[in-house]
PDB file of N, CA and C in Angstrom:
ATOM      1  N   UNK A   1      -3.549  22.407 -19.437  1.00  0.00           N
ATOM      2  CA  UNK A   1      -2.925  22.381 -18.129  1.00  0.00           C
ATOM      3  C   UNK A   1      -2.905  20.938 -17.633  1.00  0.00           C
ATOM      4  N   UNK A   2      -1.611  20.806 -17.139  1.00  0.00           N
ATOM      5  CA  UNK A   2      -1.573  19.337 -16.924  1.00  0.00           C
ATOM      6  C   UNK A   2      -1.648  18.570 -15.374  1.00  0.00           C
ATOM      7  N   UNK A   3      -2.213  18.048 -14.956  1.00  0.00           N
ATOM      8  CA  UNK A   3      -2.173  17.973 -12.894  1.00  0.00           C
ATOM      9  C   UNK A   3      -0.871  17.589 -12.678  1.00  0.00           C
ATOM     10  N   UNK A   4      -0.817  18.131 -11.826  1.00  0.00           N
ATOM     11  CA  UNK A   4       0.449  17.849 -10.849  1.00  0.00           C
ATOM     12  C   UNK A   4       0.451  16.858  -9.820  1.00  0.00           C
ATOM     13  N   UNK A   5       1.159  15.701 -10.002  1.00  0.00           N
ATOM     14  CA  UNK A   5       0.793  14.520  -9.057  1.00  0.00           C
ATOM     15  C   UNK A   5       2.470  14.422  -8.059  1.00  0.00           C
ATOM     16  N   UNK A   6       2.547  13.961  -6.984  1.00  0.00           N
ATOM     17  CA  UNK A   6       3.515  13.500  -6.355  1.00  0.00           C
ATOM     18  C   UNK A   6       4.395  12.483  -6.675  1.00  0.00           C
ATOM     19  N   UNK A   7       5.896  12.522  -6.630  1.00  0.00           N
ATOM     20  CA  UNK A   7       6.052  11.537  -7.376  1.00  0.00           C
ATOM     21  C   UNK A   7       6.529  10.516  -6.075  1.00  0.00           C
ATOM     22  N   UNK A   8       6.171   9.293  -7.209  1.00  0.00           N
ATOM     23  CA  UNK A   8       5.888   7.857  -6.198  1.00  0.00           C
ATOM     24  C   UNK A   8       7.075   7.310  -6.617  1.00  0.00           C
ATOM     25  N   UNK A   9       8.003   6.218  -5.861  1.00  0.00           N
ATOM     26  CA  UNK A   9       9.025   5.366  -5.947  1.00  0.00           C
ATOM     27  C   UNK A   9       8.479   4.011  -6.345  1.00  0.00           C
ATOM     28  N   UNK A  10       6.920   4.149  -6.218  1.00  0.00           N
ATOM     29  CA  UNK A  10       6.227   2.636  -6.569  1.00  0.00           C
ATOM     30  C   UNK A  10       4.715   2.799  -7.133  1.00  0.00           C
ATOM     31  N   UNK A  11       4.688   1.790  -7.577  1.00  0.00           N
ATOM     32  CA  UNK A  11       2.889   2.221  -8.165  1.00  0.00           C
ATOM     33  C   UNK A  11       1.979   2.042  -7.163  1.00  0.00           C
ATOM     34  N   UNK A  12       1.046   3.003  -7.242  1.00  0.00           N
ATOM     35  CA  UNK A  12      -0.068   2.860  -6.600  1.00  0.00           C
ATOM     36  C   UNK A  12      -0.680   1.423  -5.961  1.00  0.00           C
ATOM     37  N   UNK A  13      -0.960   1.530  -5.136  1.00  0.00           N
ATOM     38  CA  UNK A  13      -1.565   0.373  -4.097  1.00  0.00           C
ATOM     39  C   UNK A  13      -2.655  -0.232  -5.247  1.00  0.00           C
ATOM     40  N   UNK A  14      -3.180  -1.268  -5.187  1.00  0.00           N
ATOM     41  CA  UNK A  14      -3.932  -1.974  -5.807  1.00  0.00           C
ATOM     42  C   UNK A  14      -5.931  -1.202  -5.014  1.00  0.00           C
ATOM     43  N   UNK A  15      -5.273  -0.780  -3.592  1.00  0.00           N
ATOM     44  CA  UNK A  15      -6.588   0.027  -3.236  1.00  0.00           C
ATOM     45  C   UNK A  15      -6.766   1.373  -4.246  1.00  0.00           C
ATOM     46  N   UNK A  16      -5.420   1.906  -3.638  1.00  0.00           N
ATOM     47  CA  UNK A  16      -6.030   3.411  -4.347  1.00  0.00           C
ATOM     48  C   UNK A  16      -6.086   3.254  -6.022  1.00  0.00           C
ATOM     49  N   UNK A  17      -5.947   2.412  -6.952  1.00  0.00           N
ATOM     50  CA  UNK A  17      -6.603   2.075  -7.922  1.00  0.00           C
ATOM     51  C   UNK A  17      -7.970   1.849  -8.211  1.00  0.00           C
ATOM     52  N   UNK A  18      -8.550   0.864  -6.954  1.00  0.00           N
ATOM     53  CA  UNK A  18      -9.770   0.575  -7.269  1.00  0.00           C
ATOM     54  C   UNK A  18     -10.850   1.906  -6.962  1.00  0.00           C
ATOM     55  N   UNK A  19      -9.954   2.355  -5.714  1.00  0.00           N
ATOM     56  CA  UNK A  19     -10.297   3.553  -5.725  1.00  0.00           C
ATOM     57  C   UNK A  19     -10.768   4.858  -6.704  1.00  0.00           C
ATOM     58  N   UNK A  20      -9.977   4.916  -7.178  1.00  0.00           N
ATOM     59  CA  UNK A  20      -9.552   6.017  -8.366  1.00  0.00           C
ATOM     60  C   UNK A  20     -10.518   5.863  -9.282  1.00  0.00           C
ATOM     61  N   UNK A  21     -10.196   4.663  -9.823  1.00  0.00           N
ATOM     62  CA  UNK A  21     -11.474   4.021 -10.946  1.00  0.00           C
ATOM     63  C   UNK A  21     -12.824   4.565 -10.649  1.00  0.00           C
ATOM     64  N   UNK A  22     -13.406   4.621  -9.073  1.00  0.00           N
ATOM     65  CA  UNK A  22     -14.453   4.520  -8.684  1.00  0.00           C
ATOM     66  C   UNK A  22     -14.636   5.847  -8.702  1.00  0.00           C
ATOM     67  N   UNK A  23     -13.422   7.105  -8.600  1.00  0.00           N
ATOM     68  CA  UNK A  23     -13.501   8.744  -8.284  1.00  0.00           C
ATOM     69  C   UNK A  23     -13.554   9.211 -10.040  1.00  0.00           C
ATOM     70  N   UNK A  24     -12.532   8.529 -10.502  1.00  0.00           N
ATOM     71  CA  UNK A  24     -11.899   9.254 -11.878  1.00  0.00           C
ATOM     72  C   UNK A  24     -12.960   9.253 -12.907  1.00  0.00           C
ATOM     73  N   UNK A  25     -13.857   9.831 -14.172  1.00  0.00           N
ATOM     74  CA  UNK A  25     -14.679   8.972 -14.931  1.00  0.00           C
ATOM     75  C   UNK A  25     -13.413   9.103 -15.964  1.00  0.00           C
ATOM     76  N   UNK A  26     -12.163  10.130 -15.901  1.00  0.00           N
ATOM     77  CA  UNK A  26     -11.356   9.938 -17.090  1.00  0.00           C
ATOM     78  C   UNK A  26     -10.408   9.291 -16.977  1.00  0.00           C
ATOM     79  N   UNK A  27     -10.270   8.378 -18.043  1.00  0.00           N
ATOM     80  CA  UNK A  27      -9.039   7.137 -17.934  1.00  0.00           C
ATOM     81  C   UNK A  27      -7.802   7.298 -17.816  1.00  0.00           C
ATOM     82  N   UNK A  28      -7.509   8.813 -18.432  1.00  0.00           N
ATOM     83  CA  UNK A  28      -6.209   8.807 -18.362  1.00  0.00           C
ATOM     84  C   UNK A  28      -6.062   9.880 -17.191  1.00  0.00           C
ATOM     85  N   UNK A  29      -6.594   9.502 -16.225  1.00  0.00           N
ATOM     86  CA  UNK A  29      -6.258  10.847 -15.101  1.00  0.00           C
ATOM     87  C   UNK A  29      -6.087   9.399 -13.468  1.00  0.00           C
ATOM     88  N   UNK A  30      -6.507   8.163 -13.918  1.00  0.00           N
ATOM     89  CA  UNK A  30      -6.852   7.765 -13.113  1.00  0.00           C
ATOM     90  C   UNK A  30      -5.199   7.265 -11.866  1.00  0.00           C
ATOM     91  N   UNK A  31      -4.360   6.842 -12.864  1.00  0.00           N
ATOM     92  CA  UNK A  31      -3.116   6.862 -12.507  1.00  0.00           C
ATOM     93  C   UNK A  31      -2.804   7.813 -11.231  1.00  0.00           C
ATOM     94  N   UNK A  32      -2.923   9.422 -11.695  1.00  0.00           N
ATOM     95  CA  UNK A  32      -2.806  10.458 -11.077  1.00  0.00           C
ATOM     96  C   UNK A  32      -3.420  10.591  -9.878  1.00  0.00           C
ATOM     97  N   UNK A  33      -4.761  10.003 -10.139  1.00  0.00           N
ATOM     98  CA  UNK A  33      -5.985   9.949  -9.321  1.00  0.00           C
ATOM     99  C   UNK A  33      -5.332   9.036  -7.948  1.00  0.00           C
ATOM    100  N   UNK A  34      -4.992   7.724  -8.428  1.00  0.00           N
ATOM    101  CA  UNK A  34      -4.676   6.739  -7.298  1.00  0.00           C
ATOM    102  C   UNK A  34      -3.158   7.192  -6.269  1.00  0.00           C
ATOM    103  N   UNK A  35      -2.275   7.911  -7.266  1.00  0.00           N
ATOM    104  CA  UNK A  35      -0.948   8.285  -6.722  1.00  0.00           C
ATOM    105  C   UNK A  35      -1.479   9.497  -5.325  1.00  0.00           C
ATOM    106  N   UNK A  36      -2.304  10.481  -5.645  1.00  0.00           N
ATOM    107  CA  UNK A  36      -2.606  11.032  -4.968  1.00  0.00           C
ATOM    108  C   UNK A  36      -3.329  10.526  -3.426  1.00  0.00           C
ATOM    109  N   UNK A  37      -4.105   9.962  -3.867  1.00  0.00           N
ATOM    110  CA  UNK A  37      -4.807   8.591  -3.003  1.00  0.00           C
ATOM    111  C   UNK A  37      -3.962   7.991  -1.822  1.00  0.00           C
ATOM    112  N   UNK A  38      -2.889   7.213  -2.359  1.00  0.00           N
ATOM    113  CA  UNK A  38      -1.678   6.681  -1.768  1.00  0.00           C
ATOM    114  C   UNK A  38      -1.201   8.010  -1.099  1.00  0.00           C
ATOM    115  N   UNK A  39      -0.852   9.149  -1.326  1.00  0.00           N
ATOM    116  CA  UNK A  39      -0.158  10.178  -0.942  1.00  0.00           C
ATOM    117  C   UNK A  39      -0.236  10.376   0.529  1.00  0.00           C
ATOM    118  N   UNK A  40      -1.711  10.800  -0.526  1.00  0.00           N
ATOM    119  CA  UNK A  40      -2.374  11.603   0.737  1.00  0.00           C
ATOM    120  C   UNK A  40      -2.995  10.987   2.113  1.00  0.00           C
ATOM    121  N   UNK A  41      -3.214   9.531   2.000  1.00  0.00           N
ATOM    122  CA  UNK A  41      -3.411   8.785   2.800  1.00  0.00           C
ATOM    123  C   UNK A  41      -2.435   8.186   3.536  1.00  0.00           C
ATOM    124  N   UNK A  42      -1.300   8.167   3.400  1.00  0.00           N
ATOM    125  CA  UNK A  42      -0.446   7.535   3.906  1.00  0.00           C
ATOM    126  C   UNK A  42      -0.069   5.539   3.741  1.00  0.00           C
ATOM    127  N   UNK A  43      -1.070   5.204   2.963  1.00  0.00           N
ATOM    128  CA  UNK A  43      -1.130   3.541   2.980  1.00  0.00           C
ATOM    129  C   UNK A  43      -0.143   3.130   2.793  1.00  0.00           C
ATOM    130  N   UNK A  44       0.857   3.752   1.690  1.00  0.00           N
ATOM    131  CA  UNK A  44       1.814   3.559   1.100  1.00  0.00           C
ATOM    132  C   UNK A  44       2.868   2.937   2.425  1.00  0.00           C
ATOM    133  N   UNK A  45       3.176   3.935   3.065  1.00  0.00           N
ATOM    134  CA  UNK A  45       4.091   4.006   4.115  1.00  0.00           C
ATOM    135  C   UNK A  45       3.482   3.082   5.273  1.00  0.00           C
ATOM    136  N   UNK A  46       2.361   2.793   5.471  1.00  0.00           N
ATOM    137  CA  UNK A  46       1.956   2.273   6.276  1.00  0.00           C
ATOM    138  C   UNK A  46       2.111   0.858   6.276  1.00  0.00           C
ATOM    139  N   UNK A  47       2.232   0.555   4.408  1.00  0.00           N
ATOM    140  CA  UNK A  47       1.878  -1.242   4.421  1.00  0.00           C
ATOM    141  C   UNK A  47       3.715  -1.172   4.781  1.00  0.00           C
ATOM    142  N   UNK A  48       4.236  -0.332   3.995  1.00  0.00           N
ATOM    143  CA  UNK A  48       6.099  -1.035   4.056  1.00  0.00           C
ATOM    144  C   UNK A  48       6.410  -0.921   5.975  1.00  0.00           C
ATOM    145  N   UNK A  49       5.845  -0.007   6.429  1.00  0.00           N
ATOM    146  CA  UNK A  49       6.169   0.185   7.933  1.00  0.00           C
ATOM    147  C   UNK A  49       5.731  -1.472   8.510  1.00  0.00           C
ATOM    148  N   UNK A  50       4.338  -2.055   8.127  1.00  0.00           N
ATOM    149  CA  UNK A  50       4.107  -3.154   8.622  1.00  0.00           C
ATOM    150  C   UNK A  50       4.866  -4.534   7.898  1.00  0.00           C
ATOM    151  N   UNK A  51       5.492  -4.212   6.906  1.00  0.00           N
ATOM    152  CA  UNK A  51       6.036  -5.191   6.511  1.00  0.00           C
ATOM    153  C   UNK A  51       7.714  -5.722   6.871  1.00  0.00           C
ATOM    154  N   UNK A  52       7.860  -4.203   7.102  1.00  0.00           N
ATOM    155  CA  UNK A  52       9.255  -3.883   8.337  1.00  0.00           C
ATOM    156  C   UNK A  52       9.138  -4.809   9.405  1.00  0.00           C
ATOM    157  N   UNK A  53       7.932  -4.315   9.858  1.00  0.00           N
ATOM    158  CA  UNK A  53       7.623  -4.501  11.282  1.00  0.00           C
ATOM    159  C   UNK A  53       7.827  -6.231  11.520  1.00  0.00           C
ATOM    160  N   UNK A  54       6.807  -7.021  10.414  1.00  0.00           N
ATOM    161  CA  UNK A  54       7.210  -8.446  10.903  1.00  0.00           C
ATOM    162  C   UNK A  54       7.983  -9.044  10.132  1.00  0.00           C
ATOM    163  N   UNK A  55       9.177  -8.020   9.318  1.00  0.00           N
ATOM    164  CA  UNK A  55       9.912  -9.218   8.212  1.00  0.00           C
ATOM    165  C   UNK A  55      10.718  -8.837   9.927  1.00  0.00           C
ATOM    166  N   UNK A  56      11.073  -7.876  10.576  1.00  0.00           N
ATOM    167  CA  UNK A  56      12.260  -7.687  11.786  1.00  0.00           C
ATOM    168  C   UNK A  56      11.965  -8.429  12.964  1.00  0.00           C
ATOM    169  N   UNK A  57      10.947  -8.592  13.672  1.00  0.00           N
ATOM    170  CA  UNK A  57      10.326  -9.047  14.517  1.00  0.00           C
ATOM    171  C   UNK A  57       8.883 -10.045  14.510  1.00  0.00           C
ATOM    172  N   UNK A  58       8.763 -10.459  13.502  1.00  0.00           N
ATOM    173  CA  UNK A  58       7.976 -11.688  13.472  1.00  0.00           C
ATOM    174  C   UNK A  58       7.538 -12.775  14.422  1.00  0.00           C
ATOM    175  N   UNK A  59       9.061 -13.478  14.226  1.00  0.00           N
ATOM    176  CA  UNK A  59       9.138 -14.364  15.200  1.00  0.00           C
ATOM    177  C   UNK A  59       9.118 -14.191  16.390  1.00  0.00           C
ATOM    178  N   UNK A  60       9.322 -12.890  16.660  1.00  0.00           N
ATOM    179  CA  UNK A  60       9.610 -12.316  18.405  1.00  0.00           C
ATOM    180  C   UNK A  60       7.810 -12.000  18.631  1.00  0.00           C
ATOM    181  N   UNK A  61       7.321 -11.493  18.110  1.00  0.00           N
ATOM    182  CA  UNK A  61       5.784 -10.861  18.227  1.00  0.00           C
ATOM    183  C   UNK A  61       4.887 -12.551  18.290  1.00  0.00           C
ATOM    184  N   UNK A  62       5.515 -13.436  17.157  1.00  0.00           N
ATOM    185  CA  UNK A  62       4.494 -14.757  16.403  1.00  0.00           C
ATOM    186  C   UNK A  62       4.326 -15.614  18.247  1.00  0.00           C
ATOM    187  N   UNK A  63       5.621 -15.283  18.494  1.00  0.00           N
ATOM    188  CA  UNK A  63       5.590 -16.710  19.787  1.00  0.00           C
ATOM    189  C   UNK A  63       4.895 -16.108  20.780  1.00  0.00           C
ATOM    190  N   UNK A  64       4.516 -14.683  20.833  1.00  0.00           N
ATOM    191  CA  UNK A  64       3.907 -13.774  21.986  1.00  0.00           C
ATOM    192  C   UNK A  64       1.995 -13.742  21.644  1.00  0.00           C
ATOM    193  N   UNK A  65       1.946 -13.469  20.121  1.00  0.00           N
ATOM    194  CA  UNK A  65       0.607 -12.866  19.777  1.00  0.00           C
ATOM    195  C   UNK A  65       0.964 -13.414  18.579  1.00  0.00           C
ATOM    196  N   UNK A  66       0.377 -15.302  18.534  1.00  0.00           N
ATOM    197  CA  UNK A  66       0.184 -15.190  16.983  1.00  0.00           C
ATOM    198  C   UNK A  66      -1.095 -15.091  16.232  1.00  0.00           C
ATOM    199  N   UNK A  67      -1.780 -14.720  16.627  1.00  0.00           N
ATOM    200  CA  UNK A  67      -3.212 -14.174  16.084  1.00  0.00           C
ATOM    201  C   UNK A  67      -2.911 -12.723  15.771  1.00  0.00           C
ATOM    202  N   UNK A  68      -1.897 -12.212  16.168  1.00  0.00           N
ATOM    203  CA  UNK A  68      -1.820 -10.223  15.760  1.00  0.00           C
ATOM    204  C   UNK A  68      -1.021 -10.425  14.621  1.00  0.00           C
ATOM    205  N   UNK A  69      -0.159 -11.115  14.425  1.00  0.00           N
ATOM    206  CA  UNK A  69       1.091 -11.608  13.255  1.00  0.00           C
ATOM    207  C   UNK A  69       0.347 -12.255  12.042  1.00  0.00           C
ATOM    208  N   UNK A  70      -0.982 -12.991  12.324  1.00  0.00           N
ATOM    209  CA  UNK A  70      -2.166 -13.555  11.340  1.00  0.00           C
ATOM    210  C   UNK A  70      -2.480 -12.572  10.810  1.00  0.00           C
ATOM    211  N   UNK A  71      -3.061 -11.970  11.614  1.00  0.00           N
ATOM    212  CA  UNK A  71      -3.758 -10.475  11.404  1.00  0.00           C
ATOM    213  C   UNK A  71      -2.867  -9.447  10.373  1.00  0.00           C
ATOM    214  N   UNK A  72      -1.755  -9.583  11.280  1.00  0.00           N
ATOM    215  CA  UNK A  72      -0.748  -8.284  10.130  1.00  0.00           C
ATOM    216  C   UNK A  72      -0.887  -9.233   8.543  1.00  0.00           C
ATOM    217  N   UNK A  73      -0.144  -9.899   8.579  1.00  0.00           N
ATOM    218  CA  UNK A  73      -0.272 -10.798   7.055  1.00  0.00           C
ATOM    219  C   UNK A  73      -1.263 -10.882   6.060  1.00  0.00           C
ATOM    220  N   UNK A  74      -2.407 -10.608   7.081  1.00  0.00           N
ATOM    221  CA  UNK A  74      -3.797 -10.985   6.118  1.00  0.00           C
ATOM    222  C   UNK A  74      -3.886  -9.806   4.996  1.00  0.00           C
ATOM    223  N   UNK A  75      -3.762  -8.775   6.594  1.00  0.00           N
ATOM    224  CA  UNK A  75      -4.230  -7.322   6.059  1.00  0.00           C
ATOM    225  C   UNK A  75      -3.333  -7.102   4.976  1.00  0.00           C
ATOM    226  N   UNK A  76      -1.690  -7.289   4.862  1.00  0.00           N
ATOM    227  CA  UNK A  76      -0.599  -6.917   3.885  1.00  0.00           C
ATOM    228  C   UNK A  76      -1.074  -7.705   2.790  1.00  0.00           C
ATOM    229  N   UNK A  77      -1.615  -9.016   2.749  1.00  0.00           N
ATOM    230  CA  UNK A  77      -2.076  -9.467   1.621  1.00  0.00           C
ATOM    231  C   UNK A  77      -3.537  -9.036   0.844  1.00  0.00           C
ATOM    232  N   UNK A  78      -4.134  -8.552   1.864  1.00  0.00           N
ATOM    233  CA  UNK A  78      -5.519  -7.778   1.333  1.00  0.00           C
ATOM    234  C   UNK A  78      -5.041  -6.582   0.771  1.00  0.00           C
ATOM    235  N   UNK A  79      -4.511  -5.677   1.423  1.00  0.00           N
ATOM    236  CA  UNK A  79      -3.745  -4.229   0.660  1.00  0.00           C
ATOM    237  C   UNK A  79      -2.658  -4.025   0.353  1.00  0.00           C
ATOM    238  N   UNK A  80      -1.911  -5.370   0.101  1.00  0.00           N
ATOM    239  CA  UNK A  80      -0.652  -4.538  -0.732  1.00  0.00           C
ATOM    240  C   UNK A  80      -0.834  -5.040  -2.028  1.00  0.00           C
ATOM    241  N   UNK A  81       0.186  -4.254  -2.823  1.00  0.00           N
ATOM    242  CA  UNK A  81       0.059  -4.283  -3.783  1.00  0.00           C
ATOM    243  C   UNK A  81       0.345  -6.068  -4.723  1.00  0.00           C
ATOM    244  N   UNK A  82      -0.309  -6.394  -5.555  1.00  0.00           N
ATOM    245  CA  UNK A  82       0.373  -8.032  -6.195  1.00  0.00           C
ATOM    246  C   UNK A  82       2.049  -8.194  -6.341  1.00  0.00           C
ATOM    247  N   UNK A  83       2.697  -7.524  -6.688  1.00  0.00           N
ATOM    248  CA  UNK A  83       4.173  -7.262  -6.693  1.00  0.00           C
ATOM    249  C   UNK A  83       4.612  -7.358  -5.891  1.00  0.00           C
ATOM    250  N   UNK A  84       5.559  -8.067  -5.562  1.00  0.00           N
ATOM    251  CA  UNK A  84       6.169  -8.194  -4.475  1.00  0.00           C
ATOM    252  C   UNK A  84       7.225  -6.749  -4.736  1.00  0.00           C
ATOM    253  N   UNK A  85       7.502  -5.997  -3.482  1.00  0.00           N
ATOM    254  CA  UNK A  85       8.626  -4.856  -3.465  1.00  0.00           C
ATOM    255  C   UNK A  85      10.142  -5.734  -3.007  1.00  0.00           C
ATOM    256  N   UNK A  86      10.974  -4.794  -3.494  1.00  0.00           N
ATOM    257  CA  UNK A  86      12.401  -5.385  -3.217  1.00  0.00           C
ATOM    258  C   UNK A  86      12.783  -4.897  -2.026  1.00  0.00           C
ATOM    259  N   UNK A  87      13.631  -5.883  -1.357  1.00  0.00           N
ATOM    260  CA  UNK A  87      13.921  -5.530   0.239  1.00  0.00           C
ATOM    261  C   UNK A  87      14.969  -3.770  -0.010  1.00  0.00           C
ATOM    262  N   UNK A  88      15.246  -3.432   1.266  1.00  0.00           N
ATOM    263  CA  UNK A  88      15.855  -2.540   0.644  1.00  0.00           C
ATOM    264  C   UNK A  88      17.088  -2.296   2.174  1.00  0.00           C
TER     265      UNK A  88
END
């Protein structure tokens, strides 16, 4: 019997990997493991929502709160994934 995972438009976050690793002890489940992770957590949607957020309004937020615009960046570079995604 084979698991049933959700299907993703992108690979797993570089979290829910490290994640997975840390849940999964089997190697080849871990993939599955992290997709679910991403799923079910929402990160996925959360980093592209914030990356929306200041590729659209950056400059409008940066000249108001640029310590919150630091902040967004850091965090997108702490949890997103190494790959850059294609605009869309």
């Amino acid at each position: 019997m084979f698991p049933m995972t959700p299907a993703l438009k992108h690979k797993p976050t570089d979290g829910a990997m490290r994640a997975a690793k840390r849940i999964e002890h089997n190697p080849s489940f871990i993939q599955s493991t992290a997709e679910i992770i991403d799923h079910e957590t929402g990160v996925r949607e959360l980093v592209e929502l914030l990356e929306n957020i200041i590729a659209e309004g950056g400059d409008l937020i940066e000249n108001r709160n640029p310590e919150l615009v630091a902040h967004a960046r850091a965090a997108l570079r702490r949890y997103a994934d190494e790959v850059p995604r294609q605009a869309e």
